[in-house]
Protein backbone atom coordinates (compact mmCIF):
# COMPACT_ATOMS: atom_id res chain seq x y z
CA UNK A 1 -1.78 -19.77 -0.54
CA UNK A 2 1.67 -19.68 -1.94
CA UNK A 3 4.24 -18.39 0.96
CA UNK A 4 6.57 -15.29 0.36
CA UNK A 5 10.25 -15.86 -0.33
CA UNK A 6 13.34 -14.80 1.93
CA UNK A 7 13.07 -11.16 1.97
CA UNK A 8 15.64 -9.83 -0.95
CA UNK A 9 18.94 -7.80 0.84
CA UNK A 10 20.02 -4.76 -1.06
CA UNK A 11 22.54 -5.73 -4.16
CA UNK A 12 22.44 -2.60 -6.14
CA UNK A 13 22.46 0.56 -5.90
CA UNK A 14 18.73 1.33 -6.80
CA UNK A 15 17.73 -1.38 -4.13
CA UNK A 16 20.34 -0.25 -1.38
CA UNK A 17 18.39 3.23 -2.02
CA UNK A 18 14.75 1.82 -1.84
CA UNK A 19 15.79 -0.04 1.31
CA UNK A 20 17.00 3.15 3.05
CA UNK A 21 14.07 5.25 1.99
CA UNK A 22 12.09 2.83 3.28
CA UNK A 23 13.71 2.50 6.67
CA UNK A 24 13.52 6.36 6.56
CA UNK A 25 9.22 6.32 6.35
CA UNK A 26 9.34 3.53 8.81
CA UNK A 27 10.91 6.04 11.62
CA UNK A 28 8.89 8.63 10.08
CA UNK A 29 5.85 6.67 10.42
CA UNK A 30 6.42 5.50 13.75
CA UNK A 31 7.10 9.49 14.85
CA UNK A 32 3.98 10.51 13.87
CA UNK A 33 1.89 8.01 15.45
CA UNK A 34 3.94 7.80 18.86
CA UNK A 35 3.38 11.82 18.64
CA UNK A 36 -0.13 10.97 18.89
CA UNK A 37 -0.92 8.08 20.67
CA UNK A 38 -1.75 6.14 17.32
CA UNK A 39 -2.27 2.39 16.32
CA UNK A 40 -1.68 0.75 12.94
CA UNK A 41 1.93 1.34 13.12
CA UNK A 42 1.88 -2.60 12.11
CA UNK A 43 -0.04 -2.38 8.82
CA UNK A 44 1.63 0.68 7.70
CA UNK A 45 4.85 -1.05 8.26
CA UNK A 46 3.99 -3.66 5.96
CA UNK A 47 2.60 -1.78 2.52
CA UNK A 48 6.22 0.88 2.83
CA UNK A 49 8.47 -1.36 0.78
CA UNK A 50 5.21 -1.72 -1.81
CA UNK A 51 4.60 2.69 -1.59
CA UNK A 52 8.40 3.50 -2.30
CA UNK A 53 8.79 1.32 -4.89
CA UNK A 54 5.73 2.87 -6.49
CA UNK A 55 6.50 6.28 -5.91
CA UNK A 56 10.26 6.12 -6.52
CA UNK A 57 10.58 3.61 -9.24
CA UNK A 58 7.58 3.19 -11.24
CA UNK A 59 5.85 6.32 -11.38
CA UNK A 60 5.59 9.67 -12.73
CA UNK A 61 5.76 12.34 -10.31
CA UNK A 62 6.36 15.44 -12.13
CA UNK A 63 2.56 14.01 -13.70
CA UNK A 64 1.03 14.16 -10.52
CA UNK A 65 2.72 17.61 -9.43
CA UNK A 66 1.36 18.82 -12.93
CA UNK A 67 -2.38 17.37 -12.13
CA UNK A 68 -1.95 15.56 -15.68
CA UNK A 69 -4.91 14.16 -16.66
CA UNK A 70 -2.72 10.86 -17.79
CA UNK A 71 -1.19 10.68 -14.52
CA UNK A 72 -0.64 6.90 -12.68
CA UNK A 73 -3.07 6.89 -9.71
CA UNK A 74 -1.99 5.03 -6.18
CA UNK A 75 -5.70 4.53 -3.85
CA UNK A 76 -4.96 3.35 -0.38
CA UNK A 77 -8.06 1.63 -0.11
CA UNK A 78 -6.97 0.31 3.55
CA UNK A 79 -6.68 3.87 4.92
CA UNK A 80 -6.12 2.86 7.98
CA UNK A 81 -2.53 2.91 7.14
CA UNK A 82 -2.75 6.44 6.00
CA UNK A 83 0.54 7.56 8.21
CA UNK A 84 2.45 4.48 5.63
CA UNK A 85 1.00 6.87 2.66
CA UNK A 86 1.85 10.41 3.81
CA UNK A 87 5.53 8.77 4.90
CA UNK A 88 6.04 7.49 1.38
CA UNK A 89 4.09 10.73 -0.20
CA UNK A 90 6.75 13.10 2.03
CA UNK A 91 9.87 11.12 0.87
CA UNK A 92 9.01 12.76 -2.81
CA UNK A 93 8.30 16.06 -1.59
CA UNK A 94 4.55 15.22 -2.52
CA UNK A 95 3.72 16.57 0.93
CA UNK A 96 5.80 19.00 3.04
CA UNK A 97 8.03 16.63 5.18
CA UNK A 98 7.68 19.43 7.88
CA UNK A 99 3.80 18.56 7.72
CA UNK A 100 3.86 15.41 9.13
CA UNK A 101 4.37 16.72 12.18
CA UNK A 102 0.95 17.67 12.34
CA UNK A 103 -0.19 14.71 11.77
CA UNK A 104 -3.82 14.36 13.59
CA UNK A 105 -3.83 18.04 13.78
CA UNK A 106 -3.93 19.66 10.27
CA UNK A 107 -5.50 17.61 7.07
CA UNK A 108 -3.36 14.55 7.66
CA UNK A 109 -6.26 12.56 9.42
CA UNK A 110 -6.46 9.22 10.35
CA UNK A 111 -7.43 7.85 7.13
CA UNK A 112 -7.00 10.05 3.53
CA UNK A 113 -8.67 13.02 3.00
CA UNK A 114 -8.25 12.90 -0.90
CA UNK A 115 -5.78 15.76 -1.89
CA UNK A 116 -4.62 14.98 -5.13
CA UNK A 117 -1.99 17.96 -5.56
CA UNK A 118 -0.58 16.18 -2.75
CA UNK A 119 -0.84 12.76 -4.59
CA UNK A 120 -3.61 11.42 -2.19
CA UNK A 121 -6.45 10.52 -4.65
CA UNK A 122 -9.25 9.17 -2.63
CA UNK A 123 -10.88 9.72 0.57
CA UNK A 124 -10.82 6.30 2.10
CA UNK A 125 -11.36 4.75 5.20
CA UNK A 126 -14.31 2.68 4.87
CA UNK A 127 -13.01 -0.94 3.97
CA UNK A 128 -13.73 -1.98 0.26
CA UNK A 129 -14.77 1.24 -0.88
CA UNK A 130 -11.34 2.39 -2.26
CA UNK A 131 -11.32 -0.23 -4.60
CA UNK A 132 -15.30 0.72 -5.98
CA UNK A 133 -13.76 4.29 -6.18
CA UNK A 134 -10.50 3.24 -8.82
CA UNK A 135 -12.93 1.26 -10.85
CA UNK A 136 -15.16 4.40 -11.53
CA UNK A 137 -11.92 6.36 -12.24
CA UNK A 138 -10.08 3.51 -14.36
CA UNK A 139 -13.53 3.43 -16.39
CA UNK A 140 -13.08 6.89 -17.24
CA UNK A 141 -9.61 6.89 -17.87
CA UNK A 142 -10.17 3.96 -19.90
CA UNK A 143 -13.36 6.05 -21.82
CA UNK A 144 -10.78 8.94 -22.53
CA UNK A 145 -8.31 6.88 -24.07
CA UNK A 146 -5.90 8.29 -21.42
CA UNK A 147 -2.60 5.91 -20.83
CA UNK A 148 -3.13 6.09 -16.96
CA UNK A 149 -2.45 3.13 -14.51
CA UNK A 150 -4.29 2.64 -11.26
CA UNK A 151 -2.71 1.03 -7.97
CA UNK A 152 -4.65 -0.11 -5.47
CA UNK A 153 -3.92 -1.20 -2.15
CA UNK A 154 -6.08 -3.69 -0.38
CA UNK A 155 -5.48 -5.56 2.84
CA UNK A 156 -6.42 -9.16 3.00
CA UNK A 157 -8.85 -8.81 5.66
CA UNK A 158 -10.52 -6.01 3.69
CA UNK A 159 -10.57 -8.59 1.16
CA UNK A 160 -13.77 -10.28 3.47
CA UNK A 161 -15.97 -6.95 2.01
CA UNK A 162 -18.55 -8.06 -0.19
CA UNK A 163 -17.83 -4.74 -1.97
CA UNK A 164 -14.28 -5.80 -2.87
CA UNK A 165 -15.74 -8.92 -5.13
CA UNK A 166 -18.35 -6.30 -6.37
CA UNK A 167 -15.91 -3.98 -7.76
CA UNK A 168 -13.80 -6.95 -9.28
CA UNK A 169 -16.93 -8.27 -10.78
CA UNK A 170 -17.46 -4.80 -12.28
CA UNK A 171 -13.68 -4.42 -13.39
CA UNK A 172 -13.65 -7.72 -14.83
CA UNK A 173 -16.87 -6.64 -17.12
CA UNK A 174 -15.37 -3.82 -18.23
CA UNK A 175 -12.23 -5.12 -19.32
CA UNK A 176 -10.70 -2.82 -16.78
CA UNK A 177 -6.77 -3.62 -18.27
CA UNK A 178 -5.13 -0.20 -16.81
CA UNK A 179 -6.23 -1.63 -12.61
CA UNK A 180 -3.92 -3.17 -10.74
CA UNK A 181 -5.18 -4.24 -7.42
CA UNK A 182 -2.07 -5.01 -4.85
CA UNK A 183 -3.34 -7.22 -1.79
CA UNK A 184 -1.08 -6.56 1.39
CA UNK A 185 -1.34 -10.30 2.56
CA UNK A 186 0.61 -9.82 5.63
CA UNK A 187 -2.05 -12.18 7.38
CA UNK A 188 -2.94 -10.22 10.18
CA UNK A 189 -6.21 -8.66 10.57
CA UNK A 190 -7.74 -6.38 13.32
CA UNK A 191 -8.12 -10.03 15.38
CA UNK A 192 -6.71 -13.09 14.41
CA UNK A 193 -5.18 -14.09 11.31
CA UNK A 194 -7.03 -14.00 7.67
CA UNK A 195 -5.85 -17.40 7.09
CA UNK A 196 -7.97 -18.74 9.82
CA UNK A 197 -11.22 -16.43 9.31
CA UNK A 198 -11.22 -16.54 5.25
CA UNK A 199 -10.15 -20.02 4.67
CA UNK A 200 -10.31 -19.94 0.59
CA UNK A 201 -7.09 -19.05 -0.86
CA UNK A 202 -7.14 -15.64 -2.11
CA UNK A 203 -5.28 -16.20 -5.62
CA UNK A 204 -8.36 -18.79 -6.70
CA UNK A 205 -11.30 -16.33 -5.63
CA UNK A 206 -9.59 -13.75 -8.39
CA UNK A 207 -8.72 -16.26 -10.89
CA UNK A 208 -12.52 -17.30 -10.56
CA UNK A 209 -13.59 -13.62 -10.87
CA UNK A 210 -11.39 -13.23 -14.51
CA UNK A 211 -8.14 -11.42 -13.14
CA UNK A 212 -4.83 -12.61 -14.02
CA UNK A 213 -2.91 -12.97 -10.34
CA UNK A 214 0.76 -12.82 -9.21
CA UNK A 215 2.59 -13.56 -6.32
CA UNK A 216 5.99 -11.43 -4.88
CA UNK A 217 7.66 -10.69 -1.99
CA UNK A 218 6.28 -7.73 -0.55
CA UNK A 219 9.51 -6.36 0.57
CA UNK A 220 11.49 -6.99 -2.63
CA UNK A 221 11.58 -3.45 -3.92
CA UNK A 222 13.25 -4.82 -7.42
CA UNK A 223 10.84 -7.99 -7.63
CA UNK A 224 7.89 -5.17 -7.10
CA UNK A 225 9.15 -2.96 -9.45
CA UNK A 226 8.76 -6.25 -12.08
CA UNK A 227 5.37 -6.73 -11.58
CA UNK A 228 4.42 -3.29 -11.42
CA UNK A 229 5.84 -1.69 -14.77
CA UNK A 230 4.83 -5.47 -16.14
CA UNK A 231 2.79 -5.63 -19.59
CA UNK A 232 -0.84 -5.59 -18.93
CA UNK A 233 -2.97 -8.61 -19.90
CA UNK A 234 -5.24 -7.16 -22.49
CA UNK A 235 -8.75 -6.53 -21.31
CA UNK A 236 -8.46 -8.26 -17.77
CA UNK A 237 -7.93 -6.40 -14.54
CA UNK A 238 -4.41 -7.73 -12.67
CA UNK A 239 -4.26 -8.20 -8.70
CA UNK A 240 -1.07 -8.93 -7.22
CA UNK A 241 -0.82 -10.68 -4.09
CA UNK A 242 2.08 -9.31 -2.05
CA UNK A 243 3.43 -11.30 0.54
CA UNK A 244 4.67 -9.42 3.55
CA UNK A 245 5.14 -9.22 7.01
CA UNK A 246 3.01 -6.98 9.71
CA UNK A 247 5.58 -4.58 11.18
CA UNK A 248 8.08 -5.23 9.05
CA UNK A 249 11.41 -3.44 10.15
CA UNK A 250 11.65 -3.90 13.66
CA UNK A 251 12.05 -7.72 14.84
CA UNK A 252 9.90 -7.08 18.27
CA UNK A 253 7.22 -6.04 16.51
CA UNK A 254 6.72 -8.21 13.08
CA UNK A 255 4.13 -10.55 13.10
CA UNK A 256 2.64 -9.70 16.01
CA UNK A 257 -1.09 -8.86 16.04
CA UNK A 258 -0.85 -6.14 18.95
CA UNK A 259 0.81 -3.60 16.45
CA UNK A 260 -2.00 -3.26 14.41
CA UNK A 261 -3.87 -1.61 17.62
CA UNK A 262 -0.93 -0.52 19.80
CA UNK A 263 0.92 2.47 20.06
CA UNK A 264 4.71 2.90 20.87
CA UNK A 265 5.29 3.33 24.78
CA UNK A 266 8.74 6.07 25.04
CA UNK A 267 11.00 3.76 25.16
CA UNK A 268 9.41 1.47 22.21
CA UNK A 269 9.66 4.71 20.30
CA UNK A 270 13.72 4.58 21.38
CA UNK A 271 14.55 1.48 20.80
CA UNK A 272 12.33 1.42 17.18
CA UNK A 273 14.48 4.54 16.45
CA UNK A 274 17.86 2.61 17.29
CA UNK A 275 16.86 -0.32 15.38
CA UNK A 276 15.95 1.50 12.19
CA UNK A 277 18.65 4.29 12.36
CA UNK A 278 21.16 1.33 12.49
CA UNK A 279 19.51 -0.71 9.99
């Protein structure tokens, strides 16, 4: 597997805002869960560069405030990092900012509860079945000649679902040009690292399957923002493997496999809040 490059620093103005919005769901994030007592502040951490990028320079939100048929569609298909999506979904005013303090209380659960005037478009959860669920909706996007795109997030442990390589196979038959399946490689699963429990290299399994694959920096907001508004290959679906770091943000945490269980003690919380409100 290819490694990521040095993580870009802001040079423009469009990245120097990307970077601060993203620093921005990162405290948010981390509120919400210490509020709670929740885990998977680590994974979370590690798809926010990929969800503000989306939502802030590649999409069309006044399409999904409109519930356009032709809208783009983002699936978090690990929803495990749900806080990540309602973070990123709040910093667009897709959901009330004041919700997310209600997160675990109010219909901001765990995982999505698909909402789609709120821009969640999937209920998802259950590893490997987010992807299953964009193929069905690319296929009928792709039936109504509508222009759509569909994002979807995948971890790299999730990528050890048999039901992941099922929906590929399917997306691959049907020519599925308009998905775009983004792998969060930050190779850490719930217990050890993917590297060590799926030893094949990701990029050759979807070559294999008949996707055309790229490789960036997860936490490049411009280098995202490339491969994202890219041309589509005609008639193939596209995966992008996204190299990035677990807990990316705050140096105590990244890397570390505790954060994708553990939940910020107080003074965690204080010090996470420092680190990022200095950043």
């Amino acid at each position: 597997m290819l490694q990521p490059s040095a993580t870009a620093t802001p040079t423009t103005p469009q990245t120097a805002r990307l970077f601060a919005i993203g620093q921005q769901c990162r405290l948010a994030i981390a509120t919400m869960l210490t509020s709670v007592s929740s885990s998977h502040l680590g994974c979370s951490y590690s798809i926010i560069d990929i969800l503000v990028t989306l939502y802030h320079a590649v999409i069309d939100l006044d399409a999904i405030k409109k519930q356009r048929p032709s809208r783009d569609y983002v699936i978090l298909s690990k929803g495990h990092a749900a806080s990540g999506l309602y973070a990123a979904l709040a910093s667009v005013d897709l959901i009330p900012r004041t919700m997310l303090s209600n997160y675990h209380q109010g219909f901001l659960g765990g995982h999505p509860t698909r909402m789609p005037a709120h821009g969640v478009e999937a209920s998802t959860g259950s590893l490997g079945h987010g992807l299953s669920i964009a193929v069905g909706m690319a296929l009928a996007a792709q039936h109504d000649a509508l222009p759509s795109r569909f994002f979807v997030i995948v971890g790299d442990g999730e990528c050890q679902e048999g039901s992941i390589w099922e929906a590929i196979t399917m997306a691959v038959r049907l020519k599925l040009d308009n998905l775009t399946v983004i792998v969060d490689y930050n190779n850490l699963q719930g217990l050890d690292r993917s590297d060590d429990i799926a030893t094949e290299p990701l990029d050759g399994k979807f070559k294999a399957f008949g996707c055309t694959v790229t490789h960036v920096d997860g936490h490049d907001h411009q280098a995202l923002a490339n491969n994202f508004g890219a041309p589509r290959t005609p008639q193939r679906p596209r995966v992008i493997i996204a190299h990035t770091t677990k807990a990316k943000g705050v140096p105590f945490m990244e890397d570390k496999l505790a954060w994708h269980y553990k939940s910020c003690k107080p003074e965690e919380y204080a010090l996470v809040q420092k680190l990022l409100e200095d950043a």
